[in-house]
N, C-alpha and C. Protein backbone atom coordinates (compact mmCIF):
# COMPACT_ATOMS: atom_id res chain seq x y z
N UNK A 1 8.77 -39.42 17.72
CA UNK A 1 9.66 -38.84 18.69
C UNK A 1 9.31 -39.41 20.06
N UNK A 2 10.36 -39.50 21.08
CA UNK A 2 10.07 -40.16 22.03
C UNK A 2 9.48 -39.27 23.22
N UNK A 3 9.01 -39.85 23.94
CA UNK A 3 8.36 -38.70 25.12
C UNK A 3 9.50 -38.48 25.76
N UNK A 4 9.41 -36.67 26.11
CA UNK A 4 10.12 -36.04 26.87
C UNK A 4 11.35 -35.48 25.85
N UNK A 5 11.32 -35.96 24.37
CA UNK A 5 12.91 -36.04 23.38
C UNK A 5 12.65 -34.68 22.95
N UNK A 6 13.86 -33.99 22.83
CA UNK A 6 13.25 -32.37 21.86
C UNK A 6 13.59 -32.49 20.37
N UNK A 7 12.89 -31.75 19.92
CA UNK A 7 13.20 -31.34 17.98
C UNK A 7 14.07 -31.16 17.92
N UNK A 8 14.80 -31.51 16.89
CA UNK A 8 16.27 -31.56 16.73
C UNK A 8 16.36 -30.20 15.40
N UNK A 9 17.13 -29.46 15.79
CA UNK A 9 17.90 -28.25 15.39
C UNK A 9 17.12 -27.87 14.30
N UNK A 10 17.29 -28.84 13.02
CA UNK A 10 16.96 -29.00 11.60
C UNK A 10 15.54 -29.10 11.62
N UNK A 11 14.99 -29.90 12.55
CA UNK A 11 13.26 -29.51 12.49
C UNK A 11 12.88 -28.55 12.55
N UNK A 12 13.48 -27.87 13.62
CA UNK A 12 13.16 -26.00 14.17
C UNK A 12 13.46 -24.79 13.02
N UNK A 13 14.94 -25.41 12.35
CA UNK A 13 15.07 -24.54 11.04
C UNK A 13 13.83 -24.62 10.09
N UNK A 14 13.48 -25.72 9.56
CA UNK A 14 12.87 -26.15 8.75
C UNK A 14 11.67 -25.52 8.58
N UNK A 15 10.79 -25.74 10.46
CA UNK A 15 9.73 -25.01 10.57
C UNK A 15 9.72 -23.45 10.08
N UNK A 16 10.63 -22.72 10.73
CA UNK A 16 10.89 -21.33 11.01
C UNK A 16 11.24 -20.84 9.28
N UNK A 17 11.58 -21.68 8.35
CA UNK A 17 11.45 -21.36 7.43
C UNK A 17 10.27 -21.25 6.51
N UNK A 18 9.33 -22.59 7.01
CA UNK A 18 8.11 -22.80 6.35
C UNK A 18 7.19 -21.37 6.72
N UNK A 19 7.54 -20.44 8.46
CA UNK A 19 6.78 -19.85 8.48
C UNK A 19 7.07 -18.59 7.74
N UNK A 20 8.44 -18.56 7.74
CA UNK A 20 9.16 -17.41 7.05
C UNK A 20 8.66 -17.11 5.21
N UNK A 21 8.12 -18.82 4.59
CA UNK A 21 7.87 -18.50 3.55
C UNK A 21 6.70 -17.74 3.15
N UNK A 22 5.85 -18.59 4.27
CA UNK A 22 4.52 -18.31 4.07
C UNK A 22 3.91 -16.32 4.65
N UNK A 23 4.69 -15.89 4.92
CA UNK A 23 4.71 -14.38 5.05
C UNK A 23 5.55 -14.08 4.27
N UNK A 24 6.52 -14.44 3.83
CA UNK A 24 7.05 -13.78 2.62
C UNK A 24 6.61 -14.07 1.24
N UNK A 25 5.54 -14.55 0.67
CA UNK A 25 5.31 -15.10 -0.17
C UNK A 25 4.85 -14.33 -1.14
N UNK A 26 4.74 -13.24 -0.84
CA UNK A 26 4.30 -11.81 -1.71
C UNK A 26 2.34 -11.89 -1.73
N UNK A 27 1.94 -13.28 -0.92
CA UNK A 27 0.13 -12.90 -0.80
C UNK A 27 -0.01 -11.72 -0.02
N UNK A 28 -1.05 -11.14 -0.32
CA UNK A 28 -1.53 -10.05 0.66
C UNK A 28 -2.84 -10.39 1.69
N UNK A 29 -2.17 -10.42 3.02
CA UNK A 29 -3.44 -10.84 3.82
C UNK A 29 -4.63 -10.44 3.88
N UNK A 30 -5.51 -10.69 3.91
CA UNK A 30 -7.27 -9.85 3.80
C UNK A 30 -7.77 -10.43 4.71
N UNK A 31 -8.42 -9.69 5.53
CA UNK A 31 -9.63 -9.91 6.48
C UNK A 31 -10.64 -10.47 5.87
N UNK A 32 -11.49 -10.61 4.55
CA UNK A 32 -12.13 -11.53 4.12
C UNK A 32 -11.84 -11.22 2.85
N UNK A 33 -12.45 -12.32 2.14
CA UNK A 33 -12.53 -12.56 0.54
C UNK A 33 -13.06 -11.36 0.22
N UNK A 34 -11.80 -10.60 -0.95
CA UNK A 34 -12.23 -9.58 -1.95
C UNK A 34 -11.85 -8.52 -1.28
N UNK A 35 -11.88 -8.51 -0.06
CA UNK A 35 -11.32 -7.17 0.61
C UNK A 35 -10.76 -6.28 -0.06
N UNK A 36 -11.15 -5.23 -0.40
CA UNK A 36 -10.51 -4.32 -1.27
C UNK A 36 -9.74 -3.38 -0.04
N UNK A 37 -8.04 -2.86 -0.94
CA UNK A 37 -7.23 -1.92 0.14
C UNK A 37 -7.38 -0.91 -0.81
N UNK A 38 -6.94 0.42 -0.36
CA UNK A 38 -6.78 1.61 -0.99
C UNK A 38 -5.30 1.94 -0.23
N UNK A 39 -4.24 2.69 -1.19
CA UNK A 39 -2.93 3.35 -0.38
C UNK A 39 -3.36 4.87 -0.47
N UNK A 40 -2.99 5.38 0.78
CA UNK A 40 -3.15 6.95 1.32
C UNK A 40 -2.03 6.90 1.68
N UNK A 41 -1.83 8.74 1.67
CA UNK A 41 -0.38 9.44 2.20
C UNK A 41 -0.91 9.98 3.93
N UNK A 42 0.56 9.65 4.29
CA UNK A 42 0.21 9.78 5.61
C UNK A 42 0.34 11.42 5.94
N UNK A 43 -0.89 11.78 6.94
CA UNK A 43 -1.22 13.20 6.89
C UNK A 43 0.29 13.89 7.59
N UNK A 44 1.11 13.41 7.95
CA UNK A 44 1.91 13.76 8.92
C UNK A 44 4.27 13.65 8.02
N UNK A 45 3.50 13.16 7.29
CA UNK A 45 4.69 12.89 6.02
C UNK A 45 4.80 14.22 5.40
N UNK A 46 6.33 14.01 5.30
CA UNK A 46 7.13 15.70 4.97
C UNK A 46 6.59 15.82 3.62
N UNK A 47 6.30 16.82 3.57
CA UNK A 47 6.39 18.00 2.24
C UNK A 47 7.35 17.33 0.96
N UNK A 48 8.56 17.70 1.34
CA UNK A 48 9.12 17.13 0.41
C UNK A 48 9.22 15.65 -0.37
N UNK A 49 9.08 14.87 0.69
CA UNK A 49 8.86 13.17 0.44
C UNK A 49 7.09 13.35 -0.26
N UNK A 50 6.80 14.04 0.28
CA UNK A 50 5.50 13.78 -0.87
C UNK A 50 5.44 14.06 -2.22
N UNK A 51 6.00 15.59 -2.05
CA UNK A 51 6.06 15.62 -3.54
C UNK A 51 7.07 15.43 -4.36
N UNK A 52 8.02 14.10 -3.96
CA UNK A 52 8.59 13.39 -4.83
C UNK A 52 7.67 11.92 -5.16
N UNK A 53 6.88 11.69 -4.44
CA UNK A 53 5.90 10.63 -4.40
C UNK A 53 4.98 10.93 -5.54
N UNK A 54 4.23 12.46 -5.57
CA UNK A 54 3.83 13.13 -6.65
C UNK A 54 4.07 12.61 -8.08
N UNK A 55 5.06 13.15 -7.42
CA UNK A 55 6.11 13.29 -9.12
C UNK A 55 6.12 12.09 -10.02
N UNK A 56 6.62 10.82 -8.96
CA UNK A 56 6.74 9.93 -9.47
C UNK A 56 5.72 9.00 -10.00
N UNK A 57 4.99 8.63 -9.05
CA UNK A 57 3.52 7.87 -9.24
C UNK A 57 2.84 8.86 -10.42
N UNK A 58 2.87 10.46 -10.65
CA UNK A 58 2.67 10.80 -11.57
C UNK A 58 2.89 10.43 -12.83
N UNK A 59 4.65 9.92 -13.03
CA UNK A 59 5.25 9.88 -14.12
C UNK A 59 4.90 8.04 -14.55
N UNK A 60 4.50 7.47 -13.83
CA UNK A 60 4.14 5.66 -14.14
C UNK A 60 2.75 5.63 -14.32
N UNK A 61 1.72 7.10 -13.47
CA UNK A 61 0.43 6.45 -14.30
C UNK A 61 -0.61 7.99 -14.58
N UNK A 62 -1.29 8.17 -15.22
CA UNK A 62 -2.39 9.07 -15.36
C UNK A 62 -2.70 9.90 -13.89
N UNK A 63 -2.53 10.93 -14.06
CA UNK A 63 -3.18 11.61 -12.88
C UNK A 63 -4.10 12.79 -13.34
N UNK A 64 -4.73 12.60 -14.42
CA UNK A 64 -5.19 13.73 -14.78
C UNK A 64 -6.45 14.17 -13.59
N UNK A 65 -7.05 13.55 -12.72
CA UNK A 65 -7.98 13.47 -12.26
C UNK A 65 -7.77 14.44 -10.80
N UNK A 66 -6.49 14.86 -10.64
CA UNK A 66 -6.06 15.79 -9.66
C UNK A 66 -5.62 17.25 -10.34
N UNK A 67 -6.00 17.00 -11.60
CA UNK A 67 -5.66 18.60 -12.16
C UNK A 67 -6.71 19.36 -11.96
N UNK A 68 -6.16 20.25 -12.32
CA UNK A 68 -7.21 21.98 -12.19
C UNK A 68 -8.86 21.23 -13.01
N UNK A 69 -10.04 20.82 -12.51
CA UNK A 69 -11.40 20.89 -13.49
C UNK A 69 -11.85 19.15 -13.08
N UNK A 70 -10.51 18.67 -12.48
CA UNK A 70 -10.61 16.95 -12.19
C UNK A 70 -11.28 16.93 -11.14
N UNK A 71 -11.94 15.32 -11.20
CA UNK A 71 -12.58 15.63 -9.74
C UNK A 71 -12.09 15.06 -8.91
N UNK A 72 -10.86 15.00 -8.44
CA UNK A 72 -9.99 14.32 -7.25
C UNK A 72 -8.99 16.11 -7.42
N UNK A 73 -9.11 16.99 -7.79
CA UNK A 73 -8.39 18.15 -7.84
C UNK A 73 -8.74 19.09 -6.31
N UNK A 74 -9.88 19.42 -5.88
CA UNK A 74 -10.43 19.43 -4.40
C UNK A 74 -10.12 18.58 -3.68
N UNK A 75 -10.02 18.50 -2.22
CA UNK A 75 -8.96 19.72 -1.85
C UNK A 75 -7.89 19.87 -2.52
N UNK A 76 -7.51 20.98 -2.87
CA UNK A 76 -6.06 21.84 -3.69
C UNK A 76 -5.20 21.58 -2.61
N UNK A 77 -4.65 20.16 -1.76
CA UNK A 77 -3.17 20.65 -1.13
C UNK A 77 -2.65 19.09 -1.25
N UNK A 78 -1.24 19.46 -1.07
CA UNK A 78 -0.47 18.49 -1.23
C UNK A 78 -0.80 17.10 -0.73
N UNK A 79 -1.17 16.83 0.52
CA UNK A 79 -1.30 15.37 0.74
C UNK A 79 -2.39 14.44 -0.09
N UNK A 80 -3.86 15.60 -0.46
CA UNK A 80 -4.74 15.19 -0.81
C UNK A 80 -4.40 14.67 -2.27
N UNK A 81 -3.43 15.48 -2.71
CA UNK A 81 -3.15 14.91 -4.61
C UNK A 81 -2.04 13.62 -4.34
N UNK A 82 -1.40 13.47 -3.24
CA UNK A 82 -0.11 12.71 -3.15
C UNK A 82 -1.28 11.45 -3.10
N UNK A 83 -2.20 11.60 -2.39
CA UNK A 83 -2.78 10.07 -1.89
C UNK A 83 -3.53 9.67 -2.39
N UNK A 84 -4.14 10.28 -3.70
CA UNK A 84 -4.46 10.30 -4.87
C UNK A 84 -3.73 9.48 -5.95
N UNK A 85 -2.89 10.06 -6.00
CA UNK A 85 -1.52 9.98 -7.40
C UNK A 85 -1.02 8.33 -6.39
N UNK A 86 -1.09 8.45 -5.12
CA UNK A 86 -0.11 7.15 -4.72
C UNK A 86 -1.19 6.17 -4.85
N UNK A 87 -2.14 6.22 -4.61
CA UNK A 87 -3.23 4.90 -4.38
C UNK A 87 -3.30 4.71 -6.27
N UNK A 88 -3.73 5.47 -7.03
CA UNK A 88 -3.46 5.16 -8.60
C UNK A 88 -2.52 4.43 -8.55
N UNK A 89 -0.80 4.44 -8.46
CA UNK A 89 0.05 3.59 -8.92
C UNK A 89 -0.57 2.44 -8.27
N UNK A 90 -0.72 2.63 -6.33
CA UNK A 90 -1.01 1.23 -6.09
C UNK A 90 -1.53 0.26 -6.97
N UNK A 91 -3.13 0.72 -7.16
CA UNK A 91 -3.97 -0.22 -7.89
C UNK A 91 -3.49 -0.61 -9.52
N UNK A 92 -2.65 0.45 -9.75
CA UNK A 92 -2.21 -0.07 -11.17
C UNK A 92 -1.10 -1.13 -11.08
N UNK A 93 -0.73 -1.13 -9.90
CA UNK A 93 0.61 -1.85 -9.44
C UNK A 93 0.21 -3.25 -9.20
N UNK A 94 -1.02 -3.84 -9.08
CA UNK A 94 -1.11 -5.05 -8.47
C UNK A 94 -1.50 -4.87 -6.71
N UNK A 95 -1.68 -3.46 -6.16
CA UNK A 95 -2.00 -3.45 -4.96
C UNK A 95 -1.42 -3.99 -3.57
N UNK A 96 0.22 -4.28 -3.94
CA UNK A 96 1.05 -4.89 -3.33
C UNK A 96 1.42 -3.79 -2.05
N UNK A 97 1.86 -5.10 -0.87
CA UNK A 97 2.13 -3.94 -0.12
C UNK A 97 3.31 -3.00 -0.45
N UNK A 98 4.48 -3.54 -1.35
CA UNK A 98 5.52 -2.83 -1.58
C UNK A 98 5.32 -1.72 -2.58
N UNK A 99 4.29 -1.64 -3.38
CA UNK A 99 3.80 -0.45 -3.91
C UNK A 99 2.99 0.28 -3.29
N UNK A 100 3.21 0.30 -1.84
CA UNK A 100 2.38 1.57 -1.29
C UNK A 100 3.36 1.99 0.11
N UNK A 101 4.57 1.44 -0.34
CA UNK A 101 5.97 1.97 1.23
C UNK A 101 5.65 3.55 0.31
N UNK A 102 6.39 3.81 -0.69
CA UNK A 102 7.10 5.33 -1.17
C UNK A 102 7.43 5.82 0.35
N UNK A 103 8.24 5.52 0.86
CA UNK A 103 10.12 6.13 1.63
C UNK A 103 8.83 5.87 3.08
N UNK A 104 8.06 5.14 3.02
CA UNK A 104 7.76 4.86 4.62
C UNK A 104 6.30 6.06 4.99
N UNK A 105 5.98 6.65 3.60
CA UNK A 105 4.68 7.94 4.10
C UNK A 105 3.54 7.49 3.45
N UNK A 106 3.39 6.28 3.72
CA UNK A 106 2.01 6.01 2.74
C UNK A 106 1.59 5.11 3.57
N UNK A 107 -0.21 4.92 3.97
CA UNK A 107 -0.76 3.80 4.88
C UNK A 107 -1.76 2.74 3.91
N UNK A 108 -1.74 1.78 3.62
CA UNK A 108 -2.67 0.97 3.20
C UNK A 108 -3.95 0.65 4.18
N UNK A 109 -5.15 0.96 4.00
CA UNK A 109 -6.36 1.12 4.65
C UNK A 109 -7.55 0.38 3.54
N UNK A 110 -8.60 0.02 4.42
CA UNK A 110 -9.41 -0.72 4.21
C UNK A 110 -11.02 0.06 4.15
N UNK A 111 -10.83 1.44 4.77
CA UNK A 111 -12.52 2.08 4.32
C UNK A 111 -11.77 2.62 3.00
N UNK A 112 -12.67 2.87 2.28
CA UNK A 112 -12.82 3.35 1.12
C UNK A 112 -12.40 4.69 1.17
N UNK A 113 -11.50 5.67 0.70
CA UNK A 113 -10.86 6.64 0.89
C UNK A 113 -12.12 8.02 -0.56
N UNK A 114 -12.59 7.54 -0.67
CA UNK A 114 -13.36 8.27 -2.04
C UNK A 114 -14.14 9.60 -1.42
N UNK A 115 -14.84 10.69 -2.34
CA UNK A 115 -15.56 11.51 -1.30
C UNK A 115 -15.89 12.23 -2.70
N UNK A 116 -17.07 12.88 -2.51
CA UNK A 116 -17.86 13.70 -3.40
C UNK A 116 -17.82 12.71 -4.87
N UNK A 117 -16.89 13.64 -5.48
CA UNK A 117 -16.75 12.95 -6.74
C UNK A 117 -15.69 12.19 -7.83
N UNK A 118 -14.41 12.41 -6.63
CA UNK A 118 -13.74 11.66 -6.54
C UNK A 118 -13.37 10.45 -5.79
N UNK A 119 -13.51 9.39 -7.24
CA UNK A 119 -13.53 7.35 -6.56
C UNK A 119 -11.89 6.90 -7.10
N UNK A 120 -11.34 6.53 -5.39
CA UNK A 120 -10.37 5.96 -5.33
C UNK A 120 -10.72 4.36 -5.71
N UNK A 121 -9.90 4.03 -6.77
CA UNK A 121 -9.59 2.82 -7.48
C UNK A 121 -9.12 1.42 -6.52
């Protein structure tokens, strides 16, 4: 290209696509190798959107571990079993970010969400 000449139209598309692929490419970015994510429900997400989140992530994978005697069953309230039941599908899901939207109430996080004797996957 000559000095002072600009990119011509089709270069600029071209680029803007290469960058477009490379974020859409379905990788998941990590701060370093192995980085493990966990999906949580956001403390501030309606009632109802959760416990259709419940329901569902219930019905695609095992949740026995939030029932009455389980040890992810403490605390007994809704967000704590939703973010439970949602981080299970995650990790059964491939850990994608699109398996941890459910309607926009779920955060993907990087400390380890686990406690006493219940270990988030």
């Amino acid at each position: 290209m000559a000095r002072g000449a600009q990119p011509s139209a089709s270069l600029l598309l071209f680029s803007l696509g290469l960058v477009l692929l490379y974020f859409t490419s379905g990788s998941t970015i990590r701060l370093a190798e192995g980085q493990k994510t966990w999906c949580v429900a956001k403390p501030s997400a309606d009632d109802k959107v959760l416990t259709a989140n419940l329901n569902y992530a219930c019905s695609q994978v095992e949740c026995g571990v939030i029932q009455p005697g389980g040890p992810c069953y403490n605390p007994n309230n809704l967000v704590s079993h939703a973010a439970v039941a949602m981080n299970l599908y995650y990790a059964a899901h491939g850990r994608n970010a699109w398996n941890c939207y459910f309607q926009n109430s779920a955060l993907i996080v990087q400390s380890d969400p686990s406690y006493g004797s219940c270990t988030y996957y």
